[in-house]
N, C-alpha and C. Protein backbone atom coordinates (compact mmCIF):
# COMPACT_ATOMS: atom_id res chain seq x y z
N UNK A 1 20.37 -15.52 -0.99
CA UNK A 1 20.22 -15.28 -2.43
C UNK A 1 19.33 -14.06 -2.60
N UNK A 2 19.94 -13.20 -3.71
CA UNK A 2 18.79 -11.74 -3.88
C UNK A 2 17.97 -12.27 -4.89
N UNK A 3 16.75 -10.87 -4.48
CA UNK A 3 15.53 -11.41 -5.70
C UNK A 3 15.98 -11.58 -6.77
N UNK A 4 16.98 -11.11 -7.06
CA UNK A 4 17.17 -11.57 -8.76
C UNK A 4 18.03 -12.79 -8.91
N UNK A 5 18.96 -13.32 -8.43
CA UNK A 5 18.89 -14.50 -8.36
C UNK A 5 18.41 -15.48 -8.87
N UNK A 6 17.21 -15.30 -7.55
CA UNK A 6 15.76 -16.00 -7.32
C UNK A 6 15.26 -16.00 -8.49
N UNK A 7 14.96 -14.64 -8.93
CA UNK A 7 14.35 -14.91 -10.18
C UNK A 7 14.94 -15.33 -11.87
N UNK A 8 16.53 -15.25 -11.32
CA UNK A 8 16.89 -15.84 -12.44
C UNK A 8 17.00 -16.99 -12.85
N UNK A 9 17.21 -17.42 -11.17
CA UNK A 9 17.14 -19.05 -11.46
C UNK A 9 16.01 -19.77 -11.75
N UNK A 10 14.56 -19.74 -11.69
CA UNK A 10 13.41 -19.97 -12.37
C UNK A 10 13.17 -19.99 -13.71
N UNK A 11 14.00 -18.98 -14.19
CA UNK A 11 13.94 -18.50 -15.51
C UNK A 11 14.76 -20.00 -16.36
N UNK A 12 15.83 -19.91 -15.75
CA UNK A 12 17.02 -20.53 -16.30
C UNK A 12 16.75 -22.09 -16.35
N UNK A 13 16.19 -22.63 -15.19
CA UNK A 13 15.99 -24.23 -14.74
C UNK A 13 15.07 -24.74 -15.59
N UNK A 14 13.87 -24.27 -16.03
CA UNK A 14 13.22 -24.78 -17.20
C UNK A 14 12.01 -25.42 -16.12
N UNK A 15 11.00 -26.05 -16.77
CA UNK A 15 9.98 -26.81 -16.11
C UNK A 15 10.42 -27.78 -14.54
N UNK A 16 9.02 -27.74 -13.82
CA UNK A 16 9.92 -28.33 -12.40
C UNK A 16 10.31 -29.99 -13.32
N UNK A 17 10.81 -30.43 -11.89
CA UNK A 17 11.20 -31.92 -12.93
C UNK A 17 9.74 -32.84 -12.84
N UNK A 18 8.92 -33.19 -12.29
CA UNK A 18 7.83 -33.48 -12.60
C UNK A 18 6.83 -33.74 -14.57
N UNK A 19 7.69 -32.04 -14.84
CA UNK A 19 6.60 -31.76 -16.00
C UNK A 19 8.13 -32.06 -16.90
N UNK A 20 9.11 -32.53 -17.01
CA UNK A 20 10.12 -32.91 -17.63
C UNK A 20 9.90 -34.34 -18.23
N UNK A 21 10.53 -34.62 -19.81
CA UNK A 21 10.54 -35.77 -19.66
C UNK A 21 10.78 -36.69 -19.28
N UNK A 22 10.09 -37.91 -19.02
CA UNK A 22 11.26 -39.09 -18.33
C UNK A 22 12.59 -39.10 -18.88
N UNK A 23 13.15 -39.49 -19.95
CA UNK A 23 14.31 -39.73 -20.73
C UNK A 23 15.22 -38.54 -20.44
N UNK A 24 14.55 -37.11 -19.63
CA UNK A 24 15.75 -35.87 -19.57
C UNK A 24 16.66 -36.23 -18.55
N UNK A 25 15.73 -36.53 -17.14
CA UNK A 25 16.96 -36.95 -16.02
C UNK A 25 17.44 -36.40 -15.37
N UNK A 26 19.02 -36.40 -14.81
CA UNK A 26 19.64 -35.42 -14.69
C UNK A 26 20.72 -34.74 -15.30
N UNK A 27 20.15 -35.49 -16.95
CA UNK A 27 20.90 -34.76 -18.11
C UNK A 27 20.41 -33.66 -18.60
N UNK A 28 18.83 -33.79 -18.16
CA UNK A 28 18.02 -32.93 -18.62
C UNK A 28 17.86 -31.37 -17.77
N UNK A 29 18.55 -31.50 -16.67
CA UNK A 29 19.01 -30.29 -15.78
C UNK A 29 19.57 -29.14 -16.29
N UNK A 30 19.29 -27.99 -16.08
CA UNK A 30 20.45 -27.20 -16.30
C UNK A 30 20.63 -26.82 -14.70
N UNK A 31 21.96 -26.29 -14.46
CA UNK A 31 22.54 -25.92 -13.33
C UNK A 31 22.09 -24.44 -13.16
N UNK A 32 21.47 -24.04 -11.88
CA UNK A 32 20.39 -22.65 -12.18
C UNK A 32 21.59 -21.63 -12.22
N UNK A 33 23.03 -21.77 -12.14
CA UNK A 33 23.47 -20.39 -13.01
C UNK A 33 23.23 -20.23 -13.79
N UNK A 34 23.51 -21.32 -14.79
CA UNK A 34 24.20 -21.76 -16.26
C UNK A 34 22.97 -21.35 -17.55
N UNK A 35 23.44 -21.49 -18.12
CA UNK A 35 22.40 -21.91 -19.42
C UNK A 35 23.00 -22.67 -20.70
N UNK A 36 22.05 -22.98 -21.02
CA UNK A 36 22.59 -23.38 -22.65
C UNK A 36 24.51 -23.25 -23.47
N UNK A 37 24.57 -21.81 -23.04
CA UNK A 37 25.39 -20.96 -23.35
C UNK A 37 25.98 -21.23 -22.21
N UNK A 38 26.35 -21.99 -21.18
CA UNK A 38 27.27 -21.45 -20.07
C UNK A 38 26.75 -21.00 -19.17
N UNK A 39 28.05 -20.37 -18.33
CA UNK A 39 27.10 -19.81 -16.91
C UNK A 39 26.57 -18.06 -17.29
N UNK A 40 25.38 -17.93 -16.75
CA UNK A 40 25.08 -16.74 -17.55
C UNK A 40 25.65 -15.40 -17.42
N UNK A 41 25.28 -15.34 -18.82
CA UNK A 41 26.14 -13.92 -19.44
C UNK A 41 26.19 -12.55 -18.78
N UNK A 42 25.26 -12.33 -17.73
CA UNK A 42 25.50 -11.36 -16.88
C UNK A 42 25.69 -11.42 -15.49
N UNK A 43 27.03 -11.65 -14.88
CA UNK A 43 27.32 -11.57 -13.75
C UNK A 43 26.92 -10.46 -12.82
N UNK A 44 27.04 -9.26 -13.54
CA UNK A 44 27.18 -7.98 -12.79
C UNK A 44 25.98 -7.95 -12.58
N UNK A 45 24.78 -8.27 -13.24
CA UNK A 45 23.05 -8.12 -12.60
C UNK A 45 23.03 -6.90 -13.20
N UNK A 46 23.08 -6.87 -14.20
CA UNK A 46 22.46 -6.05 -15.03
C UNK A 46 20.92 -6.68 -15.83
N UNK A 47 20.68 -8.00 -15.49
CA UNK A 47 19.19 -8.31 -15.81
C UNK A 47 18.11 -7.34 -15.20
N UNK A 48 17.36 -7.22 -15.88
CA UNK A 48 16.36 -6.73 -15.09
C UNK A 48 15.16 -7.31 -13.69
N UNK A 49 15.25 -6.46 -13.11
CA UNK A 49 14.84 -7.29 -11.61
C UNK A 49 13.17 -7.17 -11.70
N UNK A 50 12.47 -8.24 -11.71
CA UNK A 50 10.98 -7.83 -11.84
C UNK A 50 9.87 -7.30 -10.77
N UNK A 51 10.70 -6.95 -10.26
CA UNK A 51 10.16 -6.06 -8.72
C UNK A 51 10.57 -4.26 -9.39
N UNK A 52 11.49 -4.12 -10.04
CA UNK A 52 11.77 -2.95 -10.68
C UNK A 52 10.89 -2.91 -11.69
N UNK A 53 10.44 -3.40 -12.49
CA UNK A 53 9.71 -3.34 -13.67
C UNK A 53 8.39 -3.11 -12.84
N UNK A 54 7.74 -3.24 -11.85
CA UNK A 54 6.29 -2.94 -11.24
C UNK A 54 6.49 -1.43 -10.62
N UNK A 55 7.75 -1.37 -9.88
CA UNK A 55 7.90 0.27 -9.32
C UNK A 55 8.10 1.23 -10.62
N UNK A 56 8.29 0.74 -11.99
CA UNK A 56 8.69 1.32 -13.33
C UNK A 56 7.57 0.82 -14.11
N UNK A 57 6.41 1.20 -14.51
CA UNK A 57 5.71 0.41 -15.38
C UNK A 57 6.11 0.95 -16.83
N UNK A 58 6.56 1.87 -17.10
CA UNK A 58 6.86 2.59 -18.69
C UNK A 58 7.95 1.39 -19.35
N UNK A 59 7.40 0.20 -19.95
CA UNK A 59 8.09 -0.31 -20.93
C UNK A 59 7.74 -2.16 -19.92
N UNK A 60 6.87 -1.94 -18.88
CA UNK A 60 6.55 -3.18 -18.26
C UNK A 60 5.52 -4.02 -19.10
N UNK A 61 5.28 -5.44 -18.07
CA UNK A 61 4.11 -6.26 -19.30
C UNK A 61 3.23 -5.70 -18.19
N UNK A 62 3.10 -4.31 -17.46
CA UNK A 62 1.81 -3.59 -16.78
C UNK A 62 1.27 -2.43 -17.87
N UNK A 63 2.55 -2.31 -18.33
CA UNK A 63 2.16 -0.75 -19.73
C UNK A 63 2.72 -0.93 -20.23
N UNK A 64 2.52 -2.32 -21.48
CA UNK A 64 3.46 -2.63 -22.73
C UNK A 64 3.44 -1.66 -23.79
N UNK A 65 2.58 -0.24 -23.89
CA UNK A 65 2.60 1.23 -24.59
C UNK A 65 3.27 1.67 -24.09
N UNK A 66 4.04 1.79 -23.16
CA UNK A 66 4.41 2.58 -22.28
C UNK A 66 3.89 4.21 -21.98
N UNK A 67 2.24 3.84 -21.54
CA UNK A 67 1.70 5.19 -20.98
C UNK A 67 1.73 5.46 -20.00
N UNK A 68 2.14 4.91 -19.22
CA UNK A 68 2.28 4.97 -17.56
C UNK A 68 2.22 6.45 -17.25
N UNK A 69 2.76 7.72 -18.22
CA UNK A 69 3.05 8.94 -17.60
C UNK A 69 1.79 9.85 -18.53
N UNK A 70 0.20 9.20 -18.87
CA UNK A 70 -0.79 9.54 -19.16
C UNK A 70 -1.33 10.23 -17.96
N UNK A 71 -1.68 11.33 -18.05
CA UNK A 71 -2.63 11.86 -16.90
C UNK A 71 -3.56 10.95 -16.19
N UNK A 72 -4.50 10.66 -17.53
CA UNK A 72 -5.55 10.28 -17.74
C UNK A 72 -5.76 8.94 -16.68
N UNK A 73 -4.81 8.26 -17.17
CA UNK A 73 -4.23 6.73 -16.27
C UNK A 73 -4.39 6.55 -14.94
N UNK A 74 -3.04 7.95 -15.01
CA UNK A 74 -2.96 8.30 -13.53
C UNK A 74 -3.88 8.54 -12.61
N UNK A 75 -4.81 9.27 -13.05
CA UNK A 75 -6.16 9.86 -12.11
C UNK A 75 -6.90 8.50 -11.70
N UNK A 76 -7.12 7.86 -12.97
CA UNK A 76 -8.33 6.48 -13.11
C UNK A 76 -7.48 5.30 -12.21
N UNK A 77 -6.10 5.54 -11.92
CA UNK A 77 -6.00 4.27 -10.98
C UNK A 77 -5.68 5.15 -10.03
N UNK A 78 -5.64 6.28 -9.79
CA UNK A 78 -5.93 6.46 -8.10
C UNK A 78 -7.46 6.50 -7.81
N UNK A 79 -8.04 7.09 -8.41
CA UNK A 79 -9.77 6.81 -8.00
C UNK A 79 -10.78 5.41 -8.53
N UNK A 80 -10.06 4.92 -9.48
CA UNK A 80 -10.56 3.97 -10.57
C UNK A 80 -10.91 2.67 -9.28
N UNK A 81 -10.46 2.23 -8.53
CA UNK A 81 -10.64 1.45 -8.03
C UNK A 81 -12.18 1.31 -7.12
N UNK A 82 -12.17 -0.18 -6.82
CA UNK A 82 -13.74 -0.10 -6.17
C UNK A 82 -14.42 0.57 -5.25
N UNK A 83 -13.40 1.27 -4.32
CA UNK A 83 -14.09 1.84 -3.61
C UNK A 83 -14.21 3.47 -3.42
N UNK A 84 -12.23 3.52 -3.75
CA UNK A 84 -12.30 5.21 -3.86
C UNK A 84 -13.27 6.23 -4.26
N UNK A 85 -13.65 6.29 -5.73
CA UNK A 85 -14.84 6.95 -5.79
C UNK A 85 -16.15 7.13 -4.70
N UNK A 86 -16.45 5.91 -4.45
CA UNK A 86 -17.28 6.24 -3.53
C UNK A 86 -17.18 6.64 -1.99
N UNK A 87 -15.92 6.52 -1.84
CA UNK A 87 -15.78 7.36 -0.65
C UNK A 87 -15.48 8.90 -0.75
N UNK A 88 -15.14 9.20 -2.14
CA UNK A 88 -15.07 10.92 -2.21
C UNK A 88 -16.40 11.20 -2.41
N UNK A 89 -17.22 10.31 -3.15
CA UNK A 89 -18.94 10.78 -3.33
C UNK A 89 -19.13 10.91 -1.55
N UNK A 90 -19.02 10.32 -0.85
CA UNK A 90 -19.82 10.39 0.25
C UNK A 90 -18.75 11.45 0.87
N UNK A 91 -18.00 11.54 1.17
CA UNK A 91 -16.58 12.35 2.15
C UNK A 91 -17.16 14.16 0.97
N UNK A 92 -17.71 14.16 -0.34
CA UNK A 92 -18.18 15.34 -1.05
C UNK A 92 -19.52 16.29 0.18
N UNK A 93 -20.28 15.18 0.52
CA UNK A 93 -21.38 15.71 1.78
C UNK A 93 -20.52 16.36 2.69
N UNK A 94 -19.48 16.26 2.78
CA UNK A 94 -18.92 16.71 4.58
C UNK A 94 -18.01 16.14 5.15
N UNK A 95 -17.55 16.55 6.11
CA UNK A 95 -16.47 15.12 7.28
C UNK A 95 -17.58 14.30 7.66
N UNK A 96 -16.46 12.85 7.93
CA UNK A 96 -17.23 12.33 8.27
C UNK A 96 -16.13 11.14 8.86
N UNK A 97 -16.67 10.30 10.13
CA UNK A 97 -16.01 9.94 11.21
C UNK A 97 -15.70 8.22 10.35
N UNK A 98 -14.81 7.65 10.48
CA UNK A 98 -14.61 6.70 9.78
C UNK A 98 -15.83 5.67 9.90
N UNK A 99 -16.67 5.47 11.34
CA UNK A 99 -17.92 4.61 11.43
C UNK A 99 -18.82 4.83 10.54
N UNK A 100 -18.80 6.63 10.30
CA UNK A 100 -19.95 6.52 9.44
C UNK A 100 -19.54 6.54 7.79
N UNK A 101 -18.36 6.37 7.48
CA UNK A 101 -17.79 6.15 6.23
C UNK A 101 -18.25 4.59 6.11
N UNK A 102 -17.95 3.95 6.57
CA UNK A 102 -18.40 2.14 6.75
C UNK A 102 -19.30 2.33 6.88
N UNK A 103 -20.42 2.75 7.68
CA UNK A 103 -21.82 2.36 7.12
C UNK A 103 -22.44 3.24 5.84
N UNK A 104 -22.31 4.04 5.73
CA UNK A 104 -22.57 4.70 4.32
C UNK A 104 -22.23 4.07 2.93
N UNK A 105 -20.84 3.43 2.79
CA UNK A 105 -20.37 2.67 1.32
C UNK A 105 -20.87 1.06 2.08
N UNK A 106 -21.77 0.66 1.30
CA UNK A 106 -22.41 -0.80 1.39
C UNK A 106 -21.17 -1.30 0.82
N UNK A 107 -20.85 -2.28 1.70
CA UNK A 107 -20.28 -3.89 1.41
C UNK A 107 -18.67 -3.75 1.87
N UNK A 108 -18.21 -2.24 1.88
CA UNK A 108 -16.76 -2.01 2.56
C UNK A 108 -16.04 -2.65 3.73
N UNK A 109 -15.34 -3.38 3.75
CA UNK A 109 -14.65 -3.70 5.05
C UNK A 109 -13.83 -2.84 5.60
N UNK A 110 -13.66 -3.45 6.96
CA UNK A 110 -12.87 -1.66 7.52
C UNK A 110 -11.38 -1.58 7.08
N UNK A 111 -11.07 -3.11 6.19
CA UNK A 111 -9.53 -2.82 5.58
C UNK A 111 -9.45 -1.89 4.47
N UNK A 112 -10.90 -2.81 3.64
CA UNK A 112 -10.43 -1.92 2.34
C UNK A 112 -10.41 -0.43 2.49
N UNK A 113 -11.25 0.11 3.94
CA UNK A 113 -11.84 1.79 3.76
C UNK A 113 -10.36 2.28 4.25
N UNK A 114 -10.06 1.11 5.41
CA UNK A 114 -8.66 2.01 5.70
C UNK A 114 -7.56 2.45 4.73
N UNK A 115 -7.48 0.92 3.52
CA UNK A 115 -6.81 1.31 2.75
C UNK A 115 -7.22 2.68 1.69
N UNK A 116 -8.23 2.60 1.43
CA UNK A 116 -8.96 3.64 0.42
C UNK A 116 -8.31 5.41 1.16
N UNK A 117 -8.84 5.31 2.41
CA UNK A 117 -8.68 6.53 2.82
C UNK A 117 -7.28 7.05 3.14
N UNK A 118 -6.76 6.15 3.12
CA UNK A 118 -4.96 6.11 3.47
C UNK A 118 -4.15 6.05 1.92
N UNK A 119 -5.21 6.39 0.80
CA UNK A 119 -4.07 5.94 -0.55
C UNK A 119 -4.56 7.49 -0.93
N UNK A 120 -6.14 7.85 -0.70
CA UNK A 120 -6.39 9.31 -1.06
C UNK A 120 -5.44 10.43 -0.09
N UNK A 121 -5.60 9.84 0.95
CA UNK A 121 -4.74 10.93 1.93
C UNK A 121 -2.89 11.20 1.22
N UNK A 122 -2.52 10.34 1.24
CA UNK A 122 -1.86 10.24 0.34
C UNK A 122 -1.43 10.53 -1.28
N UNK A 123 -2.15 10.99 -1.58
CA UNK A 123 -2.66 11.24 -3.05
C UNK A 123 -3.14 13.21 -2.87
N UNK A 124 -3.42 13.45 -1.57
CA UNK A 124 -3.79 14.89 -1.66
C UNK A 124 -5.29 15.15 -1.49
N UNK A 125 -5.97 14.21 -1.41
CA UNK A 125 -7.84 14.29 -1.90
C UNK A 125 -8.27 14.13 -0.24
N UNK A 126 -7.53 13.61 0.66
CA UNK A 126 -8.69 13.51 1.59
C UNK A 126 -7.59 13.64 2.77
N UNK A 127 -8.03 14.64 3.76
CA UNK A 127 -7.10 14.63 4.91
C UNK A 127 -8.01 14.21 6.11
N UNK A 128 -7.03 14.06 6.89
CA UNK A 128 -7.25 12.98 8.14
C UNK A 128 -7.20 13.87 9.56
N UNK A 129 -8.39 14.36 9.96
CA UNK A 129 -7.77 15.41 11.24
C UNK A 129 -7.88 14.56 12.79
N UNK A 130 -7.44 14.46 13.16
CA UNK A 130 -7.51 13.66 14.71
C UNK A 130 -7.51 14.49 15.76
N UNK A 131 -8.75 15.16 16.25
CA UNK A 131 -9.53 15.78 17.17
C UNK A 131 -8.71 15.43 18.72
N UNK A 132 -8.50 16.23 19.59
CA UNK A 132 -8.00 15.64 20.95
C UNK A 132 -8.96 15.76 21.93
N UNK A 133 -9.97 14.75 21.09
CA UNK A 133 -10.80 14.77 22.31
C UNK A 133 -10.60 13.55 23.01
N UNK A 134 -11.53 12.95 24.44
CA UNK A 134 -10.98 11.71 25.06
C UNK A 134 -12.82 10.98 24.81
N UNK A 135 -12.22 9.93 24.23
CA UNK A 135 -11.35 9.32 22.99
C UNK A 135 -11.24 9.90 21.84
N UNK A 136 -10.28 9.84 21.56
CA UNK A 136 -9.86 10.54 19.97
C UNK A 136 -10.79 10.49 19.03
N UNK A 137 -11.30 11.71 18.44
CA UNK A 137 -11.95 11.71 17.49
C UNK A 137 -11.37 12.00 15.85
N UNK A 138 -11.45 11.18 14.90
CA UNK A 138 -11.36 11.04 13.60
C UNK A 138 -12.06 11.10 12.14
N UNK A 139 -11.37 12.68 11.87
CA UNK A 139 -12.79 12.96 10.51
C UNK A 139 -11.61 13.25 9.56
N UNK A 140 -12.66 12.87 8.68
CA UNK A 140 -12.03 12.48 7.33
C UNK A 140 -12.94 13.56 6.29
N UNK A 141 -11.96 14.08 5.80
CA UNK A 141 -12.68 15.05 4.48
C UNK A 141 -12.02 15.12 2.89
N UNK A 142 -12.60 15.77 2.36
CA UNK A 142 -11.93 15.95 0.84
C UNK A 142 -10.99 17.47 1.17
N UNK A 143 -10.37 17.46 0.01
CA UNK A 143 -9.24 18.80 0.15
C UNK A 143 -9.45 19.47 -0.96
N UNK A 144 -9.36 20.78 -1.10
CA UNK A 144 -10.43 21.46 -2.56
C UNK A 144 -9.53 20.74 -3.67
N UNK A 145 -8.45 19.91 -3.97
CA UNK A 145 -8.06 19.04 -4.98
C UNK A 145 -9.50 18.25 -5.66
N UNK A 146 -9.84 17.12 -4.33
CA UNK A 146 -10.98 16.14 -4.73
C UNK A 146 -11.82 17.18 -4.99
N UNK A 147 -12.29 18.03 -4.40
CA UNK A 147 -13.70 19.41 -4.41
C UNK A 147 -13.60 19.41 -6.37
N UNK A 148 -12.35 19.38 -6.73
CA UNK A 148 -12.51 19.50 -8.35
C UNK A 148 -12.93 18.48 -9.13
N UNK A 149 -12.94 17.21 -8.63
CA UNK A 149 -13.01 16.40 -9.45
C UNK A 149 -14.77 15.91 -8.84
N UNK A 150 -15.04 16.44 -7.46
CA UNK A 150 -16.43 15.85 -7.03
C UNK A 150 -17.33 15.71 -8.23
N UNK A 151 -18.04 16.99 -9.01
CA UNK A 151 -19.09 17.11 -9.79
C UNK A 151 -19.06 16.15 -11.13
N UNK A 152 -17.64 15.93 -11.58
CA UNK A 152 -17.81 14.72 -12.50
C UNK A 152 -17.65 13.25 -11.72
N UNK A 153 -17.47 13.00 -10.62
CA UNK A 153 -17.58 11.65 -10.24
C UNK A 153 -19.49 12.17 -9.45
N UNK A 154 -19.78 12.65 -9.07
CA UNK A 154 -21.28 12.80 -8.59
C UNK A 154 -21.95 12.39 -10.09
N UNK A 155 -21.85 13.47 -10.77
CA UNK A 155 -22.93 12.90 -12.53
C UNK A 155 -21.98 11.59 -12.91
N UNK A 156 -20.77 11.01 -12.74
CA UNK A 156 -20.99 9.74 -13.17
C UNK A 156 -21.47 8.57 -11.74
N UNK A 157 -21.84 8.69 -10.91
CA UNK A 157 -22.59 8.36 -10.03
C UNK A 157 -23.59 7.95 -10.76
N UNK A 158 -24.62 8.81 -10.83
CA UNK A 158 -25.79 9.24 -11.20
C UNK A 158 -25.95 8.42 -12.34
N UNK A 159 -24.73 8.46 -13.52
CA UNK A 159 -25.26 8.23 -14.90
C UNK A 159 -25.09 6.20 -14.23
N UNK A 160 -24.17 5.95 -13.67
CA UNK A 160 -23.98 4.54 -13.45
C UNK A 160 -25.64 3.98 -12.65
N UNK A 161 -25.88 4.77 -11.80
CA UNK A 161 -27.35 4.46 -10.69
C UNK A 161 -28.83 4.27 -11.79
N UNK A 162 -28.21 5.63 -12.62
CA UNK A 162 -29.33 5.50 -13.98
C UNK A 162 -29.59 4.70 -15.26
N UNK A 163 -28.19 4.17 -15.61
CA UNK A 163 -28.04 3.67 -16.58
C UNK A 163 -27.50 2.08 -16.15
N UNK A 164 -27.79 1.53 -14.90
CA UNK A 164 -27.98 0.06 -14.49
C UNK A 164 -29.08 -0.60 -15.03
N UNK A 165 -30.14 -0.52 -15.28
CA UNK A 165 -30.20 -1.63 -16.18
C UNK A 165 -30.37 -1.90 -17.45
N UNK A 166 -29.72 -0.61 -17.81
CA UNK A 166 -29.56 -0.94 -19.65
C UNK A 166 -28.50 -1.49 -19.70
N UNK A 167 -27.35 -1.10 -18.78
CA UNK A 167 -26.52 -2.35 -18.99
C UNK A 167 -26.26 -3.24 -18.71
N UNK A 168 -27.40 -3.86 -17.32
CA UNK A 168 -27.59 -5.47 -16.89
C UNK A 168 -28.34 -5.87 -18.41
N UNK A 169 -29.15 -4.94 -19.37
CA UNK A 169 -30.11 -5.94 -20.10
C UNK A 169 -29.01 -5.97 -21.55
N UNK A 170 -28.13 -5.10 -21.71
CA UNK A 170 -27.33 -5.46 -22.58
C UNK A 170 -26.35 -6.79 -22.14
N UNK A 171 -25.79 -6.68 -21.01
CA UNK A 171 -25.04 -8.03 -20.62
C UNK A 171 -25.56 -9.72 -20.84
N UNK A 172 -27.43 -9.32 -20.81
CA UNK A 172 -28.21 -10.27 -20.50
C UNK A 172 -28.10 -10.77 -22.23
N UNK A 173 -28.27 -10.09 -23.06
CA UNK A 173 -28.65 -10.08 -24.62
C UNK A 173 -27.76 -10.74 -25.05
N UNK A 174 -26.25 -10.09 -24.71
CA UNK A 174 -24.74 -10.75 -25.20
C UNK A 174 -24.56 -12.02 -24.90
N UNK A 175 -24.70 -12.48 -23.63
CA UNK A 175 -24.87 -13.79 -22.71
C UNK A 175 -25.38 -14.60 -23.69
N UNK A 176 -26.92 -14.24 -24.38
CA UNK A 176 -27.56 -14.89 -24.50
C UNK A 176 -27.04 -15.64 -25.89
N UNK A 177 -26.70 -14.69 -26.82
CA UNK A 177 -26.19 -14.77 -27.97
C UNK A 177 -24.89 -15.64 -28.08
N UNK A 178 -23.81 -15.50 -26.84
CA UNK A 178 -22.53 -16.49 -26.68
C UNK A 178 -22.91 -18.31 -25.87
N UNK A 179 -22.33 -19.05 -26.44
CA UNK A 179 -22.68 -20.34 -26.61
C UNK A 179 -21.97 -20.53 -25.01
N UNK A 180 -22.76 -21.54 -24.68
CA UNK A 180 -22.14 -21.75 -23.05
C UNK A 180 -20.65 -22.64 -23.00
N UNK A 181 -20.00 -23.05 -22.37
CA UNK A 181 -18.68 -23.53 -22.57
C UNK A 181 -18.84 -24.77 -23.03
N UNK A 182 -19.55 -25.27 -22.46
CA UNK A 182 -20.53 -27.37 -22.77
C UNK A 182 -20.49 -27.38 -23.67
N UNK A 183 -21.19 -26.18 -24.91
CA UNK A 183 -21.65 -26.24 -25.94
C UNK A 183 -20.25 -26.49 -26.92
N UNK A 184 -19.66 -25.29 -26.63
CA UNK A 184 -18.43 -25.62 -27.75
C UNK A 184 -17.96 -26.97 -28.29
């Protein structure tokens, strides 16, 4: 069976039978072609496949605006994530050998860095040179692409390092002011 199928038939069958009423049965079935209406109305698979709607976000429930083709977007989820930025802040100093990329970004595992450095490399911001020395040596740098964007992720560095605890004491204020869940 293809993913869509799969996913049509979920769609179509209704609650598992568990969360069905007693009294439905196996009257209360529908047959996972079928529907209401018969067997369903699009044979040819012209439904939409929801594995397409994630490789397509313009009109998805990922970008129900459909901005997906915002610059702006674009940039903030290739760097936006937890770690990227801070590996171009640190990879902004110089090359640097993947050991000392992991100890430099506190709390990184060597998946997430692999992934980080493998989505920028990819992306144009950070290339990967593999030295032939014995054992292979591996440095990792920015490409004058990231070199453009360094000085505004460095001052928002800075403004985040500086402006921590006005916004732990604003979080603390709001907290304080919202009723705990018990309370409701």
């Amino acid at each position: 069976m293809s993913r869509r199928n799969t996913a049509v038939t979920h769609q179509v069958t209704g609650p598992p039978a568990n969360e069905r009423g007693a009294a439905s049965g196996a009257a209360g079935r529908a047959h996972p072609r079928t529907n209401a209406a018969g067997p369903l109305a699009d044979p040819a698979g012209s439904l939409p496949d929801p594995a397409d709607s994630l490789a397509d976000p313009a009109g998805s429930l990922a970008d129900p605006a459909g901005l997906a083709d915002c610059p702006l977007r674009e940039v903030l989820a290739l760097i936006g994530d937890k770690w990227s930025a801070q590996v171009l802040v640190v990879l902004g100093a110089g090359p640097h050998r993947f050991t000392q990329l992991e100890r430099a970004i506190e709390g990184i595992s060597r998946r997430m860095l692999t992934l980080s450095l493998r989505n920028l490399e990819r992306n144009g911001l950070v290339t990967r040179t593999v030295h032939p020395d014995t054992p292979p040596r591996v440095e990792y740098a920015t490409t004058p692409l990231a070199e453009e964007i360094r000085a505004p992720l460095e001052t928002l560095a800075e403004w985040s390092q500086r402006n921590r605890p006005t916004i732990a004491a604003a979080r603390h204020r709001y907290d304080a002011r919202r009723p705990t869940p018990a309370a409701r």
